[in-house]
Protein backbone atom coordinates (compact mmCIF):
# COMPACT_ATOMS: atom_id res chain seq x y z
CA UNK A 1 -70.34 -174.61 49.43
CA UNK A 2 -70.59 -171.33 47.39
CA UNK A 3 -68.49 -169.81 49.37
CA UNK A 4 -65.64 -172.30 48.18
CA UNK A 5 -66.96 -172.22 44.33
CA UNK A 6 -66.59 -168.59 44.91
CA UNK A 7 -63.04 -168.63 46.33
CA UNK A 8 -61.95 -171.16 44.19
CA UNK A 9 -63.25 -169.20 40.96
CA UNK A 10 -61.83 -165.59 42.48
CA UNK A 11 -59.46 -165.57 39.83
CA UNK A 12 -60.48 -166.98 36.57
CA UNK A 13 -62.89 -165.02 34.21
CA UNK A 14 -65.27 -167.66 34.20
CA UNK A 15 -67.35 -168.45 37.55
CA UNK A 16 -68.50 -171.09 38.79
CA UNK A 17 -70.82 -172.29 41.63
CA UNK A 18 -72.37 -175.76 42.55
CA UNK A 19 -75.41 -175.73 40.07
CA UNK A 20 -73.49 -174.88 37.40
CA UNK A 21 -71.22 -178.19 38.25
CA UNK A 22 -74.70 -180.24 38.68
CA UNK A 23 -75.34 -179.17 35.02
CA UNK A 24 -72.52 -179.95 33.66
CA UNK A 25 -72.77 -183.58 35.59
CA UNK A 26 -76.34 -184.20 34.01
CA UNK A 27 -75.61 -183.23 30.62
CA UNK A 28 -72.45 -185.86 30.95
CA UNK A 29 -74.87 -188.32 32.48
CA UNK A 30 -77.39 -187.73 29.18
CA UNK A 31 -74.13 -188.01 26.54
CA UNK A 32 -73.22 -191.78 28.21
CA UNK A 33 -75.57 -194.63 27.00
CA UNK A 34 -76.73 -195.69 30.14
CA UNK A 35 -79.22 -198.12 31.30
CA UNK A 36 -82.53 -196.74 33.42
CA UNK A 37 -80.97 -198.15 36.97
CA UNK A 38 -77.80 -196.38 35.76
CA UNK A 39 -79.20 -193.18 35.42
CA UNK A 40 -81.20 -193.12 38.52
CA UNK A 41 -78.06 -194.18 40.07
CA UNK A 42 -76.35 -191.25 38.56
CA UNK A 43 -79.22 -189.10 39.79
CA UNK A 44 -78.95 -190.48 43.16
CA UNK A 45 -75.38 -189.56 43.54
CA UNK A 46 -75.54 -185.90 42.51
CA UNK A 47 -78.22 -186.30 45.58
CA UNK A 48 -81.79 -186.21 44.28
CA UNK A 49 -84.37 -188.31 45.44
CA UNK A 50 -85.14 -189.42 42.11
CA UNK A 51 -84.28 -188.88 38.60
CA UNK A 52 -87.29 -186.20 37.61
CA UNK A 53 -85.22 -183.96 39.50
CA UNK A 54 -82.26 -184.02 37.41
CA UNK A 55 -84.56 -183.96 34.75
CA UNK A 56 -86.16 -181.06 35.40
CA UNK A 57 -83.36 -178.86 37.16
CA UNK A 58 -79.95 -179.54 35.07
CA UNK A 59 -78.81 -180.84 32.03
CA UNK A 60 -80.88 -178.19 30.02
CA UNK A 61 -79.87 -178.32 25.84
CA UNK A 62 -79.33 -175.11 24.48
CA UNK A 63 -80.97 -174.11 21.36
CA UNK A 64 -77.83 -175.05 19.44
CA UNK A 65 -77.33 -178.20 20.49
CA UNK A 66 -81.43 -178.64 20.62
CA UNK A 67 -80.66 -178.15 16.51
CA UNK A 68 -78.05 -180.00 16.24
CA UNK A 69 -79.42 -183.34 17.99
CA UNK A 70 -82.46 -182.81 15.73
CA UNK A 71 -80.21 -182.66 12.84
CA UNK A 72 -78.82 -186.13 13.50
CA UNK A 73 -82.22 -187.27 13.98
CA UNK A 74 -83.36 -186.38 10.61
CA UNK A 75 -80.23 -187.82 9.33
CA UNK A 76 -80.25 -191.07 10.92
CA UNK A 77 -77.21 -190.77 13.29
CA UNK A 78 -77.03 -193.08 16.00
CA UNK A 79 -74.65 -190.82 18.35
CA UNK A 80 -72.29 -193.71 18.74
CA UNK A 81 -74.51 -196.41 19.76
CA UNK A 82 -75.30 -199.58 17.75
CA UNK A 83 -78.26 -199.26 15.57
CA UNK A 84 -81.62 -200.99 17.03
CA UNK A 85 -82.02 -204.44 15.90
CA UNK A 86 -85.17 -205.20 13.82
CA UNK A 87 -86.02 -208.53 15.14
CA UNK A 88 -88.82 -210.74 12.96
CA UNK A 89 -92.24 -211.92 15.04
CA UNK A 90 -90.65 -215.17 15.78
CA UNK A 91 -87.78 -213.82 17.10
CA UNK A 92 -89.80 -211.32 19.49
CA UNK A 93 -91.67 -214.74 20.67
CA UNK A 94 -88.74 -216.72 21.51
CA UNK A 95 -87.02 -213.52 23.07
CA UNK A 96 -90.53 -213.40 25.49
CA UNK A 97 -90.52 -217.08 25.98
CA UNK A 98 -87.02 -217.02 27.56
CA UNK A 99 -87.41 -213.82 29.52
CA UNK A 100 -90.67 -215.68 30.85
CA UNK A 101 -88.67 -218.85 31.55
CA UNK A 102 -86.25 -216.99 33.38
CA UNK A 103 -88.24 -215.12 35.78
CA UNK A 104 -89.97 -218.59 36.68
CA UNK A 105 -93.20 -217.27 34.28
CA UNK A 106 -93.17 -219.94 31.35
């Protein structure tokens, strides 16, 4: 597969090879607001057996964009998504009680 990367990049100034494309994969995969089973799923299909792979091999930040996701942090961005809902203690009971009736618990 390198081989073809390597063909396929023989003229452009910029090379590529099939890491590099697995990077750019799982830093698209961390930019999407995806659900837990959709990000193993996501994992699974660039063909690791589980997501701490992904984790730990691709997707890296660079120090720029480290900064600049802190920045939005201490700023109070949400990067698109909805903000978190503040739910009162009530709320958080009746939430339980019909995730508990659901899965046959309550």
């Amino acid at each position: 597969m390198a081989k073809a990367f390597a063909v396929a990049c023989r003229d452009t100034e910029v090379k590529y090879n099939p890491h590099s494309v697995k990077d750019t994969l799982a830093a698209e995969r961390d930019r999407r607001p995806l659900t837990q089973q959709q990000r193993k799923a996501w994992s699974e299909n660039m063909g690791h057996e589980s997501e701490k792979i992904t984790e730990t091999h691709y997707g890296k930040l660079s120090e720029a964009e480290r900064f600049d996701l802190f920045e939005e942090i201490v700023q109070g961005k949400e990067g698109g998504m909805a903000a978190p809902r503040i739910l009162t203690d009530a709320q958080k009971i009746a939430l339980m009680n019909e995730l508990l009736a659901k899965v046959g618990l309550g």
